[in-house]
C-alpha atoms as a PDB file:
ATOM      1  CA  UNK A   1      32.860  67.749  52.705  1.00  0.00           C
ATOM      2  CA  UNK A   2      33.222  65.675  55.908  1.00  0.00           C
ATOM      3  CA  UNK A   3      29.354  64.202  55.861  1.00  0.00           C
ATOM      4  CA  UNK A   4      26.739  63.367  53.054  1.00  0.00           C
ATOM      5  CA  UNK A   5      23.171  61.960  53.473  1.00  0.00           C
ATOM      6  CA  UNK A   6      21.669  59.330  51.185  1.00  0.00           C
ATOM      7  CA  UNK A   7      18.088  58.712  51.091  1.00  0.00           C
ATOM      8  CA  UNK A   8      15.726  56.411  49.175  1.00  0.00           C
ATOM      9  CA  UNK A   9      12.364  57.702  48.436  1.00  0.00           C
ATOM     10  CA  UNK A  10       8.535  56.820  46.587  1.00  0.00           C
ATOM     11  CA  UNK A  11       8.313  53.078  45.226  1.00  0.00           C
ATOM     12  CA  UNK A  12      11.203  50.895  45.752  1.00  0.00           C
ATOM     13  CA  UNK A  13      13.177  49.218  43.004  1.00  0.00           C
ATOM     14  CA  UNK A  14      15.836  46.283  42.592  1.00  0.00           C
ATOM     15  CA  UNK A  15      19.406  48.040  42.739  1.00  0.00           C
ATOM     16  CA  UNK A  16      18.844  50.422  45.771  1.00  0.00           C
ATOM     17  CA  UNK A  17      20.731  48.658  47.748  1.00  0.00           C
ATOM     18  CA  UNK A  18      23.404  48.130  45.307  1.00  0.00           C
ATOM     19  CA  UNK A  19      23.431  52.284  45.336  1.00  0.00           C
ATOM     20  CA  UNK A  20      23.211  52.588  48.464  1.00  0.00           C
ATOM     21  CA  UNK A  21      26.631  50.040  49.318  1.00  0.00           C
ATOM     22  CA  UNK A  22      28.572  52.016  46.555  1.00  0.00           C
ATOM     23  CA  UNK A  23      27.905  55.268  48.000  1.00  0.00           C
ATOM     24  CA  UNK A  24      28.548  54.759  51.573  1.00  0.00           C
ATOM     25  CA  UNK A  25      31.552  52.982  50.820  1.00  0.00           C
ATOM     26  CA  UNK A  26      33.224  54.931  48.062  1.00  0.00           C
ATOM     27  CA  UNK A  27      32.079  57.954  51.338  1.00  0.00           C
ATOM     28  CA  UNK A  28      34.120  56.065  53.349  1.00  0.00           C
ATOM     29  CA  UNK A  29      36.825  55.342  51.181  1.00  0.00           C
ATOM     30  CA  UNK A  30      37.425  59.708  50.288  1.00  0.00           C
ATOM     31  CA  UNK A  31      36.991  59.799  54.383  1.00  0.00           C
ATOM     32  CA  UNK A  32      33.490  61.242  54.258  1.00  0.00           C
ATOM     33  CA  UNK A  33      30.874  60.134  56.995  1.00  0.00           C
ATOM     34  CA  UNK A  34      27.950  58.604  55.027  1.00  0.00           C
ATOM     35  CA  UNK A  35      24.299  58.814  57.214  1.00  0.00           C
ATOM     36  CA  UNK A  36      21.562  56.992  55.951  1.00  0.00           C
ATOM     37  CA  UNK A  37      18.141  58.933  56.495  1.00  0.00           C
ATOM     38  CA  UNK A  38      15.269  56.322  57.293  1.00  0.00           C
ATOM     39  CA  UNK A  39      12.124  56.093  55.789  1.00  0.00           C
ATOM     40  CA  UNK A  40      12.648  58.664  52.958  1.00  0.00           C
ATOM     41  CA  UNK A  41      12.010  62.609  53.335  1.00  0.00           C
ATOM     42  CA  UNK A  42       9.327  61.319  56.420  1.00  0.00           C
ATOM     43  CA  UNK A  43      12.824  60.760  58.545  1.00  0.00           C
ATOM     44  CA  UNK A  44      14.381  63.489  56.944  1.00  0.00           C
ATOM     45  CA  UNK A  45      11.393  65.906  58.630  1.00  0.00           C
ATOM     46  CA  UNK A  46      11.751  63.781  62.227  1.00  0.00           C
ATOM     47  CA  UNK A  47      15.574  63.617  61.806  1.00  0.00           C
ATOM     48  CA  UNK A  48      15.692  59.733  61.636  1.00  0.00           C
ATOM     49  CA  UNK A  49      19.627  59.440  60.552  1.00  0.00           C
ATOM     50  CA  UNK A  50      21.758  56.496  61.105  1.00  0.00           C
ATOM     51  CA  UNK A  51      25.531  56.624  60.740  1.00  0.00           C
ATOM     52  CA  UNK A  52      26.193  54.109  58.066  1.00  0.00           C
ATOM     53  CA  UNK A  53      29.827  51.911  57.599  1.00  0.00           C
ATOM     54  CA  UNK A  54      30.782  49.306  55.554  1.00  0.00           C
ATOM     55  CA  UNK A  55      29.074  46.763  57.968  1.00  0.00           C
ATOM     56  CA  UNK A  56      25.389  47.868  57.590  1.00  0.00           C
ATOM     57  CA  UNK A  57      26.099  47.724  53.808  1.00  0.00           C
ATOM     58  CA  UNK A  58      27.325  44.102  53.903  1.00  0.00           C
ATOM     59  CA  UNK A  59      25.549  41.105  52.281  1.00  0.00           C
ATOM     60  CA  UNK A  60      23.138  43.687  50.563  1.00  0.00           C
ATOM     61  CA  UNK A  61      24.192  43.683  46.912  1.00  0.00           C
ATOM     62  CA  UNK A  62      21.871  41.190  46.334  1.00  0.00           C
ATOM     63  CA  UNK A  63      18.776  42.188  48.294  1.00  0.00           C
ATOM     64  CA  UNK A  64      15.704  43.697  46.792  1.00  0.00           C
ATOM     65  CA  UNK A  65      13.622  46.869  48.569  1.00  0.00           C
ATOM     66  CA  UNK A  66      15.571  49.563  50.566  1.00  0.00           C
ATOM     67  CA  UNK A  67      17.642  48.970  53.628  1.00  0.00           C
ATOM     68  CA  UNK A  68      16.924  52.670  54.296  1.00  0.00           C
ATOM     69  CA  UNK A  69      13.403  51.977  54.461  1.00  0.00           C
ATOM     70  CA  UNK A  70      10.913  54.489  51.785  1.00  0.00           C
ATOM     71  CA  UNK A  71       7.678  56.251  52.453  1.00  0.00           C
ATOM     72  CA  UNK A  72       5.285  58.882  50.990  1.00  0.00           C
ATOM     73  CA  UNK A  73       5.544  61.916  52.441  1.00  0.00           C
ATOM     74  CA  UNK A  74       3.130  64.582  51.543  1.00  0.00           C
ATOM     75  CA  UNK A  75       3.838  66.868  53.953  1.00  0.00           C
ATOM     76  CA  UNK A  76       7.016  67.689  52.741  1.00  0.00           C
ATOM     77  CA  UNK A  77       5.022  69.826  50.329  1.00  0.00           C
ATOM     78  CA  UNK A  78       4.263  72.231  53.185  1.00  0.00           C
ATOM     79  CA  UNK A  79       6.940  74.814  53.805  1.00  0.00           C
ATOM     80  CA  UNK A  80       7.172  74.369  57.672  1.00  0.00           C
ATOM     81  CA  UNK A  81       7.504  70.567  57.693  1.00  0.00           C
ATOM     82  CA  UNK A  82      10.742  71.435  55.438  1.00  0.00           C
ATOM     83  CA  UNK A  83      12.049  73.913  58.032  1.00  0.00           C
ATOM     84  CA  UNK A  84      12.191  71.041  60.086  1.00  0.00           C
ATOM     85  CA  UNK A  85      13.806  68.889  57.778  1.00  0.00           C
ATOM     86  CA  UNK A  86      16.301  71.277  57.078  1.00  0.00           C
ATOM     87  CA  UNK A  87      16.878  72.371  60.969  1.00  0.00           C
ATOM     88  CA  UNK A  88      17.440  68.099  61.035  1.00  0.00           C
ATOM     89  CA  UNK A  89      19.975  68.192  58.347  1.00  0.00           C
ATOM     90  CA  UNK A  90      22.022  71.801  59.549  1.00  0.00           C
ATOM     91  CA  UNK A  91      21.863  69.873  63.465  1.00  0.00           C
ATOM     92  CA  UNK A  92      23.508  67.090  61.793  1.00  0.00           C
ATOM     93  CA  UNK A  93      25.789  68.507  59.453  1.00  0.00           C
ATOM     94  CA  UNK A  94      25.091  66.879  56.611  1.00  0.00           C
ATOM     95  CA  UNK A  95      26.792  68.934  54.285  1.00  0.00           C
ATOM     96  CA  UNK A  96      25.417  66.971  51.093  1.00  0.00           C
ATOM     97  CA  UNK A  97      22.542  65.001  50.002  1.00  0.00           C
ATOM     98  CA  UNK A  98      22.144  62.010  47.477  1.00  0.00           C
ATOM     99  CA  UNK A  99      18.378  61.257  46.987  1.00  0.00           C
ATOM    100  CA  UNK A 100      18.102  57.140  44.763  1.00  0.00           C
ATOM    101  CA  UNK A 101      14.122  58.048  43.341  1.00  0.00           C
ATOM    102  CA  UNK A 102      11.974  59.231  40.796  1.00  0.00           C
ATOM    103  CA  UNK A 103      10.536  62.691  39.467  1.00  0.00           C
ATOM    104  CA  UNK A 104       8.609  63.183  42.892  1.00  0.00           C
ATOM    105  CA  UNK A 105      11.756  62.817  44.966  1.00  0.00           C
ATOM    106  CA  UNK A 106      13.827  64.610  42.719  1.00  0.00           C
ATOM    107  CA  UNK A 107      11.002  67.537  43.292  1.00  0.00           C
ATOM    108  CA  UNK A 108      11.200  67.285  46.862  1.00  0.00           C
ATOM    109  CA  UNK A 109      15.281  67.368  46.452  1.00  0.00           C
ATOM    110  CA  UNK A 110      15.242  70.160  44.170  1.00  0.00           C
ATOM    111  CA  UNK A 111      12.939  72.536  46.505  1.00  0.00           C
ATOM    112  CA  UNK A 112      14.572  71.449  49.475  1.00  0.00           C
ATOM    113  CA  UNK A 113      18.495  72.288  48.006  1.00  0.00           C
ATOM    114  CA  UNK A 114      16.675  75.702  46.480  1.00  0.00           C
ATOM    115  CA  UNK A 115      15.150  76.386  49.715  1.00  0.00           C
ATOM    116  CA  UNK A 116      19.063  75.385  52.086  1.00  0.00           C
ATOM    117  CA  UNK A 117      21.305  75.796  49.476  1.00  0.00           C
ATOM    118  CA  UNK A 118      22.500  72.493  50.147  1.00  0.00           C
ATOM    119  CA  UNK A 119      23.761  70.292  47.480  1.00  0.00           C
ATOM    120  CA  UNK A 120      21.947  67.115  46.033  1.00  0.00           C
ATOM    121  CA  UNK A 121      22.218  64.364  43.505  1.00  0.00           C
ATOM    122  CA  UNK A 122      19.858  62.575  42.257  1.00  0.00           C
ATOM    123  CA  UNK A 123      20.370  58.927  41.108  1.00  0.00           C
ATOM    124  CA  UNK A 124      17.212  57.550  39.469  1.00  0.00           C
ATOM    125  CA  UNK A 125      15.679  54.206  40.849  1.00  0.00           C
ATOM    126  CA  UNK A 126      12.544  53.680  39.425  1.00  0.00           C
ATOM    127  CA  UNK A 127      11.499  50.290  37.688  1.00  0.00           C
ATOM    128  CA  UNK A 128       9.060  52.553  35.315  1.00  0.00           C
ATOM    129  CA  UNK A 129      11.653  54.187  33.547  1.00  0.00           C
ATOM    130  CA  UNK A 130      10.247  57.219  33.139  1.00  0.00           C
ATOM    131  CA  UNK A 131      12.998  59.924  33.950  1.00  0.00           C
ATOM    132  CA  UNK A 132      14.180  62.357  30.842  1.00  0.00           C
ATOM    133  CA  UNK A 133      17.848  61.985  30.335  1.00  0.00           C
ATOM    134  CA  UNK A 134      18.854  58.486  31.086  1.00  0.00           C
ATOM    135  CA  UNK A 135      18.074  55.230  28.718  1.00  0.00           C
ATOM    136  CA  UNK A 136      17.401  53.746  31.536  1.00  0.00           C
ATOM    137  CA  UNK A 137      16.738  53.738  35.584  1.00  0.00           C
ATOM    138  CA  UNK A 138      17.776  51.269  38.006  1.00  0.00           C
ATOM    139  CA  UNK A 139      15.549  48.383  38.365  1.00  0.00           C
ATOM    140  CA  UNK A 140      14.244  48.686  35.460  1.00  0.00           C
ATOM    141  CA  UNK A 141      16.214  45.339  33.898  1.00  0.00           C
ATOM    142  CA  UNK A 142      15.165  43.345  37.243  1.00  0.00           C
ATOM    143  CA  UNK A 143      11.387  44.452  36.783  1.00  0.00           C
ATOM    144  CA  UNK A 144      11.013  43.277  32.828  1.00  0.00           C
ATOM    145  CA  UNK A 145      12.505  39.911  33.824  1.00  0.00           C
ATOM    146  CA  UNK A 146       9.873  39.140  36.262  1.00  0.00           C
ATOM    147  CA  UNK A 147       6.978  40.202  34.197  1.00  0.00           C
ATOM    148  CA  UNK A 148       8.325  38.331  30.942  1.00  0.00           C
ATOM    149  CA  UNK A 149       8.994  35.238  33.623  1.00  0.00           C
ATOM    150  CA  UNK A 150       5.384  36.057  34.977  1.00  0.00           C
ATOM    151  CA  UNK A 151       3.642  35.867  31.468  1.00  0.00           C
ATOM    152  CA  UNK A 152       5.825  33.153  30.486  1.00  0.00           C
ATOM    153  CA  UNK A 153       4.146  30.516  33.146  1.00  0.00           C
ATOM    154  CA  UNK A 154       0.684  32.547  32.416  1.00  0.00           C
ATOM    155  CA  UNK A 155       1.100  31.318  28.676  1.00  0.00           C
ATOM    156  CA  UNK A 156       1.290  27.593  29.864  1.00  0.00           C
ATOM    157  CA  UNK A 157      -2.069  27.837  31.373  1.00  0.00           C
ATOM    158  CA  UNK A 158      -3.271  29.891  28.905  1.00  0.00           C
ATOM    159  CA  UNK A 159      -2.428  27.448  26.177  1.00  0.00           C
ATOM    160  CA  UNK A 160      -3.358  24.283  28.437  1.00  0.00           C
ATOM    161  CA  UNK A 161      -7.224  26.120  28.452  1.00  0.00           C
ATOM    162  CA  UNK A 162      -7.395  28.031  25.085  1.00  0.00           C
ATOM    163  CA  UNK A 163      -7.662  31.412  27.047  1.00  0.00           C
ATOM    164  CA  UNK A 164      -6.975  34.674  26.275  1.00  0.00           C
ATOM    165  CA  UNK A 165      -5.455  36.162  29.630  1.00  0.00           C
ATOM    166  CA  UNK A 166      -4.994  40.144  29.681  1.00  0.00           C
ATOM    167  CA  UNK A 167      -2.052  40.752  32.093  1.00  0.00           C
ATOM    168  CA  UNK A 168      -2.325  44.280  33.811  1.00  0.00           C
ATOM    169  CA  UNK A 169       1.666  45.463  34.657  1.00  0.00           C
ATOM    170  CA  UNK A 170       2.540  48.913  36.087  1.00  0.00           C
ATOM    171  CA  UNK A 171       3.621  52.271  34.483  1.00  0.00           C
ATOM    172  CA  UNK A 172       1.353  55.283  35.000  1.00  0.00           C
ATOM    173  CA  UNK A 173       2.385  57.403  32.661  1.00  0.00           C
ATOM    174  CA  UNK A 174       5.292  55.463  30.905  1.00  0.00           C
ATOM    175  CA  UNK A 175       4.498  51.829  28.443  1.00  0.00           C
ATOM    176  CA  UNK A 176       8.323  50.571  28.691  1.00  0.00           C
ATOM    177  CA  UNK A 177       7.297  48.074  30.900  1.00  0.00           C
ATOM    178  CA  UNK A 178       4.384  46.703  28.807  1.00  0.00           C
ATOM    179  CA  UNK A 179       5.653  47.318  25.295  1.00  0.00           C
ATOM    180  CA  UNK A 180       9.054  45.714  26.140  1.00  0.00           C
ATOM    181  CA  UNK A 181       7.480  43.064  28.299  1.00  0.00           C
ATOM    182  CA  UNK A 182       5.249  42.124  25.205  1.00  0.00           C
ATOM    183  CA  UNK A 183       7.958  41.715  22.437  1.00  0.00           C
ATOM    184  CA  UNK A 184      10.253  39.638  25.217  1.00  0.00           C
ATOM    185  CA  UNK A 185       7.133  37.355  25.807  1.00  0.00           C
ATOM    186  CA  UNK A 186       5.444  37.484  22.500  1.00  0.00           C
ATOM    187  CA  UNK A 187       2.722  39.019  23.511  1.00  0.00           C
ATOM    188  CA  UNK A 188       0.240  39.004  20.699  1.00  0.00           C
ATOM    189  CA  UNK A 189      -0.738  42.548  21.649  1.00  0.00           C
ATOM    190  CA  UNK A 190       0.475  45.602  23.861  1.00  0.00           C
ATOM    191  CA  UNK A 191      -1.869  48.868  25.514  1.00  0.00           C
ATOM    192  CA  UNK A 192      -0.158  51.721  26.440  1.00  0.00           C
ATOM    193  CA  UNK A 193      -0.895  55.008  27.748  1.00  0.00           C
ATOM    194  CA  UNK A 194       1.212  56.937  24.998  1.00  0.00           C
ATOM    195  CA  UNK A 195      -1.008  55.553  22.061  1.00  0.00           C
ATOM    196  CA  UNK A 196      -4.894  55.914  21.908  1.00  0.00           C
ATOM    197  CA  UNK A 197      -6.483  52.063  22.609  1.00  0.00           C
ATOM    198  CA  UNK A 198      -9.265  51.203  20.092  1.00  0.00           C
ATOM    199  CA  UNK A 199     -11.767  48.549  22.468  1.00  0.00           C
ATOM    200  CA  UNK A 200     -13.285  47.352  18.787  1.00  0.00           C
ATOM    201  CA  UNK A 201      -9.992  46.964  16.959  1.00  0.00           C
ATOM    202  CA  UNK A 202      -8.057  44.799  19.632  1.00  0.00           C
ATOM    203  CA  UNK A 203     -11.245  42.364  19.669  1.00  0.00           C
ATOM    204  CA  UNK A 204     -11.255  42.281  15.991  1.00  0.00           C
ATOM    205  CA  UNK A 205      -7.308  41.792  16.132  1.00  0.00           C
ATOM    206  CA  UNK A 206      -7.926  39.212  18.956  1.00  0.00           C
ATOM    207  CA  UNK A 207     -10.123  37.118  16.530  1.00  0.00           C
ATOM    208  CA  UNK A 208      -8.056  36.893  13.844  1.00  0.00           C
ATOM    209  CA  UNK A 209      -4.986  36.138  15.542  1.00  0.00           C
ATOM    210  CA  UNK A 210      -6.878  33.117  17.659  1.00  0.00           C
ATOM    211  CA  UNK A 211      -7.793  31.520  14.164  1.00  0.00           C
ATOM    212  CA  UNK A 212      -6.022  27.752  14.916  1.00  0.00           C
ATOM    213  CA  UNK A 213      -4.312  29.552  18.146  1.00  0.00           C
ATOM    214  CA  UNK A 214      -4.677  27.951  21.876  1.00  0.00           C
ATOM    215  CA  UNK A 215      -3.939  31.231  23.585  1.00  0.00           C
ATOM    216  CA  UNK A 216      -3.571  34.354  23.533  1.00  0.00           C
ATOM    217  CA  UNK A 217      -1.975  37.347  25.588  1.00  0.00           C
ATOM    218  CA  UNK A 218      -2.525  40.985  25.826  1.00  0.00           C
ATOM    219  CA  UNK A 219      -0.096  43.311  27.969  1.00  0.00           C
ATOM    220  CA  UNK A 220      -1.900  46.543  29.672  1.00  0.00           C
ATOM    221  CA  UNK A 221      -0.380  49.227  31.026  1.00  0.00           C
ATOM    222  CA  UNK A 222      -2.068  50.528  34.364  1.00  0.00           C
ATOM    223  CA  UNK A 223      -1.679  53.567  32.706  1.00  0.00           C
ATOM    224  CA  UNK A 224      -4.320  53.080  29.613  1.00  0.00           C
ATOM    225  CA  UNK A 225      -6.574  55.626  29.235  1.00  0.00           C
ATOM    226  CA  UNK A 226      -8.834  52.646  28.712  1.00  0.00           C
ATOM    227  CA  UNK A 227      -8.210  52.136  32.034  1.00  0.00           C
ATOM    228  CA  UNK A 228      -6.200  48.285  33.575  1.00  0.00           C
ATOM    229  CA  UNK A 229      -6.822  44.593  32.412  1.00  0.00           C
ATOM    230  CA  UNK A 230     -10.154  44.137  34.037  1.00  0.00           C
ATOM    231  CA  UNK A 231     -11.457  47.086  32.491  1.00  0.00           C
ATOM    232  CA  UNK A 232     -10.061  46.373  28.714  1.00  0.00           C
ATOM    233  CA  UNK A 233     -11.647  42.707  29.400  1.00  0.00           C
ATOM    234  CA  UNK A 234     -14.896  43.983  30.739  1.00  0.00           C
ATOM    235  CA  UNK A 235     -15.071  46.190  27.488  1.00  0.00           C
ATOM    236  CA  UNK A 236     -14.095  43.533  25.158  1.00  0.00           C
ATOM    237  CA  UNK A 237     -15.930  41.197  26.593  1.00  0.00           C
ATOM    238  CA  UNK A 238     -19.415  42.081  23.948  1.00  0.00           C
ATOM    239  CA  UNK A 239     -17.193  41.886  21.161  1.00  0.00           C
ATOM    240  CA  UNK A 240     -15.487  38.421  22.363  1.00  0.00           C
ATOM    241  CA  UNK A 241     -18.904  36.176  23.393  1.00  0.00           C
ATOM    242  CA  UNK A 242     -17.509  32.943  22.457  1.00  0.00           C
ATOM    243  CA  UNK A 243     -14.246  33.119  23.672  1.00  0.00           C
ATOM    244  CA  UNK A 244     -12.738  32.631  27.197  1.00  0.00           C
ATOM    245  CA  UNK A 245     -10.937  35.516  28.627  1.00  0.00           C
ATOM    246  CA  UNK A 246      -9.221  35.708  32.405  1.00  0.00           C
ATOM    247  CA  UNK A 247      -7.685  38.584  33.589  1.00  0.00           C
ATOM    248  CA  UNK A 248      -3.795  38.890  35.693  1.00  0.00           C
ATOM    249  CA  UNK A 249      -2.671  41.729  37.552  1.00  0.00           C
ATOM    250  CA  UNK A 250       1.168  41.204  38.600  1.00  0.00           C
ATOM    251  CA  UNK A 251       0.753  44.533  41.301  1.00  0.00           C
ATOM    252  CA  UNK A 252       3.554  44.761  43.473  1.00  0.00           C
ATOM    253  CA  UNK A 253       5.513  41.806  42.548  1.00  0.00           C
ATOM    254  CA  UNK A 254       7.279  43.716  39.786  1.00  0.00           C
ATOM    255  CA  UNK A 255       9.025  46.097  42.228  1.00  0.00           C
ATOM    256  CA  UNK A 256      10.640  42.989  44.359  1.00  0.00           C
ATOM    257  CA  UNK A 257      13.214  40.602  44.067  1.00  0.00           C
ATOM    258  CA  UNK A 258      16.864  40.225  43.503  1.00  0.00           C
ATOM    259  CA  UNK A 259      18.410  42.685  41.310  1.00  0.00           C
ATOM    260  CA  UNK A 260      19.502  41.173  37.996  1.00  0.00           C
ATOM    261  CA  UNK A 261      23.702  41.806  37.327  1.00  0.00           C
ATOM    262  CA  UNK A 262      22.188  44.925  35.133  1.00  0.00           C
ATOM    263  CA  UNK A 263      20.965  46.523  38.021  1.00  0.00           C
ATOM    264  CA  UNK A 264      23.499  45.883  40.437  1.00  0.00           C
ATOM    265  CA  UNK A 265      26.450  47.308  37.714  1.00  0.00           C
ATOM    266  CA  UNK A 266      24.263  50.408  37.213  1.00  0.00           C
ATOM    267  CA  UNK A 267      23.370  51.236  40.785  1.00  0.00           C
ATOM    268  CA  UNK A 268      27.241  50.673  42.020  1.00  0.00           C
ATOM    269  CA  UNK A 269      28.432  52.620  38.931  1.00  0.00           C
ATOM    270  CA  UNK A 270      26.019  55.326  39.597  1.00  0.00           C
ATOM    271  CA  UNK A 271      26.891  55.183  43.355  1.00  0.00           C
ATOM    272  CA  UNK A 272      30.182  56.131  43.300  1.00  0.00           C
ATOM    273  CA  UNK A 273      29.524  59.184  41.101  1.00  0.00           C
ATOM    274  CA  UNK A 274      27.264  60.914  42.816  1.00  0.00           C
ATOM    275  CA  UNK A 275      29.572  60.824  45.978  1.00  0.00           C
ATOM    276  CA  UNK A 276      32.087  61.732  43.035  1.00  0.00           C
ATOM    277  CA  UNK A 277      30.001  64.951  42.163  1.00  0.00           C
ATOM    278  CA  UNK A 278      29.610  66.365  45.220  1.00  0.00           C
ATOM    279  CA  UNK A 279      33.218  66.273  46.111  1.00  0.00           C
ATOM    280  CA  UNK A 280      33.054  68.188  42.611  1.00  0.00           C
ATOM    281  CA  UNK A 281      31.114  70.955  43.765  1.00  0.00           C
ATOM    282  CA  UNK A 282      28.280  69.606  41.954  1.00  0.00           C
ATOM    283  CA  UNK A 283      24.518  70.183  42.424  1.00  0.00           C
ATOM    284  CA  UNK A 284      21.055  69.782  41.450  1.00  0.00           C
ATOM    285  CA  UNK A 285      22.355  67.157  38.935  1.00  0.00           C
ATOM    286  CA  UNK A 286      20.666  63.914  37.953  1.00  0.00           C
ATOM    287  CA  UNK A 287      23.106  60.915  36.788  1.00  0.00           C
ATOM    288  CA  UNK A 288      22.016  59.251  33.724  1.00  0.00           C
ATOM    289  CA  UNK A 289      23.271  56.416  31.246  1.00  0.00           C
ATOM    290  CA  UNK A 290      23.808  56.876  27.730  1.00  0.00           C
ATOM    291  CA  UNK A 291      25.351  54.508  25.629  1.00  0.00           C
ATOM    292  CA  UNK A 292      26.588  52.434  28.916  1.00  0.00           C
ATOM    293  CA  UNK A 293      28.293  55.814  29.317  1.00  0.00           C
ATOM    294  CA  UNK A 294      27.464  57.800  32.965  1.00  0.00           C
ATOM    295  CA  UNK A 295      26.522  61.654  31.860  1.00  0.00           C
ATOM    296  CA  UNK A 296      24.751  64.265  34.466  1.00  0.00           C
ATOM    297  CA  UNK A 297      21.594  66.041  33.400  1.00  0.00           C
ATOM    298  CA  UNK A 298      20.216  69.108  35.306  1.00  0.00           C
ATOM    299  CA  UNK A 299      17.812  67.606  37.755  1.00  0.00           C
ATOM    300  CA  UNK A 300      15.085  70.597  37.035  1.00  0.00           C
ATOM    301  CA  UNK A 301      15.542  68.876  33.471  1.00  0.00           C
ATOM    302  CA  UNK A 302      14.877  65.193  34.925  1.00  0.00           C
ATOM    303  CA  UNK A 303      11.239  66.298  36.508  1.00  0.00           C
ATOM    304  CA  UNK A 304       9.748  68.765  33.806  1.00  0.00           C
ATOM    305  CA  UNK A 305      10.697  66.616  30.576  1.00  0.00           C
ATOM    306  CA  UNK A 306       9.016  63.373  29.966  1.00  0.00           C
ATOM    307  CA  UNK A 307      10.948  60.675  28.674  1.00  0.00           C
ATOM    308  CA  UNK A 308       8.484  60.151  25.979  1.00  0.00           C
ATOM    309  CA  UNK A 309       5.961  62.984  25.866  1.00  0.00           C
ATOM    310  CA  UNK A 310       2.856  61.773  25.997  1.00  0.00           C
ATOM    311  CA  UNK A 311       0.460  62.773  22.833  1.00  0.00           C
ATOM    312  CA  UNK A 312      -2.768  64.227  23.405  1.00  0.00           C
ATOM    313  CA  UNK A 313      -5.260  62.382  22.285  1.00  0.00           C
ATOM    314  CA  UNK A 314      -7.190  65.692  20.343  1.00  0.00           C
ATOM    315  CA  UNK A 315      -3.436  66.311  18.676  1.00  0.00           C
ATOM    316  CA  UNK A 316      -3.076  62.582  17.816  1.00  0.00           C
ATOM    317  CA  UNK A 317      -6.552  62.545  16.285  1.00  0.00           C
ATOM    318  CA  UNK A 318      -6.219  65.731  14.262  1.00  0.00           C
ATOM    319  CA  UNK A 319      -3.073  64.113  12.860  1.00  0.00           C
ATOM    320  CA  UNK A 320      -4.685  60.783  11.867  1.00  0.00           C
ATOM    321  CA  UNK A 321      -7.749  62.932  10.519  1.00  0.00           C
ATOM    322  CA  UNK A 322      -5.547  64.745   7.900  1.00  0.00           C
ATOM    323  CA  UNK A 323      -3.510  61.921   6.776  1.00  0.00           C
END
């Protein structure tokens, strides 16, 4: 293998660049040419490569986002805008492909390797931590220290007013954020999609846990069938007349920053394995962690299993209903 592509795709997360240093230098180190595909599977369908060495991956350990640059693409759905891609990647040679993502890049990998017969790694960089097969995904560690510093300064104002603040964080389909945000921060209570939210039962909770209390603080998943924290407030809100609530939504701040020593160990560790694997022969193969130990899962495995099936509400209630 003489040339392998690496490409960063969907939301960003703290560590990227930390993959993206390991595998263009542990490329360069087995004497492969690493190319770095801008702006995600959009430059891979416009052929946007740059030849990468070890000075475009200097001073970028510690840097949050993606050098490579990340974009939706959803034309790459269509089957002719991945002829091109692929007509890009045979014109440059690029005789492998590692793809730092989620489940929707993964996808795109998967069909695209199916479709060229080219072989792909996928290293997962999401801070949702959502991906079946690993404990957990890079910038995951960086992500849950921002929030918990994020609620921590909320709590002084909340306590210096007697509020009750509900802090929206993100996670569509996934509450590791929010759960493990709430028990770092003390949250006095947690929403999150994979439970069922009861409006009446978290104001009823909410009173009796403000009895002598100056504050309190509920984490919400953006994911809550209930829907984010203005809408939990705004249906609270009857139930909670006499008491002061405010509403926080931390958005896009979660995904930035400088990735915390977790991250940056993960992503470099993860890095050189994937280059690793495809010198192996290796394909359609996600890298996980278990037990601080690297393993490789199928990556058709990676996007159809959830990390935590979510329980359907009808299934959940017939269970509750025969208890």
């Amino acid at each position: 293998m003489k040339k392998i592509g690496i490409l960063t795709s969907g939301g960003d997360a703290p560590g990227m660049n930390a993959a993206i240093r390991a595998i263009t230098k542990t490329a360069i180190h087995y004497g492969i040419q690493p190319i770095g595909v801008l702006d995600g599977f959009e430059g891979l369908m416009n052929g946007w490569f740059k030849n990468m060495n070890y000075e475009d991956v200097d001073n970028i350990i510690q840097r949050g986002g993606t050098v490579l640059g990340s974009a939706r693409a959803p034309k790459f759905k269509e089957k002719e805008a991945r002829k091109e891609a692929i007509e890009h990647l045979e014109k440059a040679e690029i005789e492998g492909l590692i793809v730092i993502g989620g489940d929707g890049s993964f996808t795109g990998a998967h069909v695209l390797s199916s479709e060229m017969n080219i072989p792909v790694i996928g290293i997962p960089g999401t801070i949702d931590n959502d991906l079946y097969g690993t404990e957990t995904t890079i910038g995951y560690d960086t992500a849950l220290n921002t929030i918990v510093e994020a609620i921590d300064k909320i709590r002084d104002t909340a306590t210096s007013h007697k509020r009750i603040f509900f802090v929206e964080v993100m996670g569509r389909n996934s509450g590791f954020l929010a759960l493990n945000s709430a028990i770092a921060s003390g949250a006095e209570s947690v929403l999150i999609p994979e439970t069922i939210s009861d409006i009446e039962a978290i104001a009823l909770q909410i009173k009796n846990q403000n009895k002598g209390r100056r504050s309190s603080i509920i984490i919400v998943a953006e994911g809550d069938e209930e829907g984010g924290a203005m809408d939990i407030m705004r249906k609270v809100k009857p139930h909670l007349k006499d008491y002061e609530l405010r509403t926080t939504i931390l958005g896009h701040i979660q995904r930035g920053g400088s990735p915390s020593f977790y991250d940056r160990s993960l992503a470099t560790r993860s890095g050189i394995k994937a280059v690793e694997l495809l010198m192996e022969g290796n394909t359609k193969k996600m890298i996980g962690i278990k037990s601080d130990e690297l393993v490789t899962i199928d990556l058709k495995d990676a996007i159809d299993k959830n990390a935590f099936p979510k329980i359907e509400k009808e299934e959940l209630l017939a269970k509750l209903l025969t208890k």
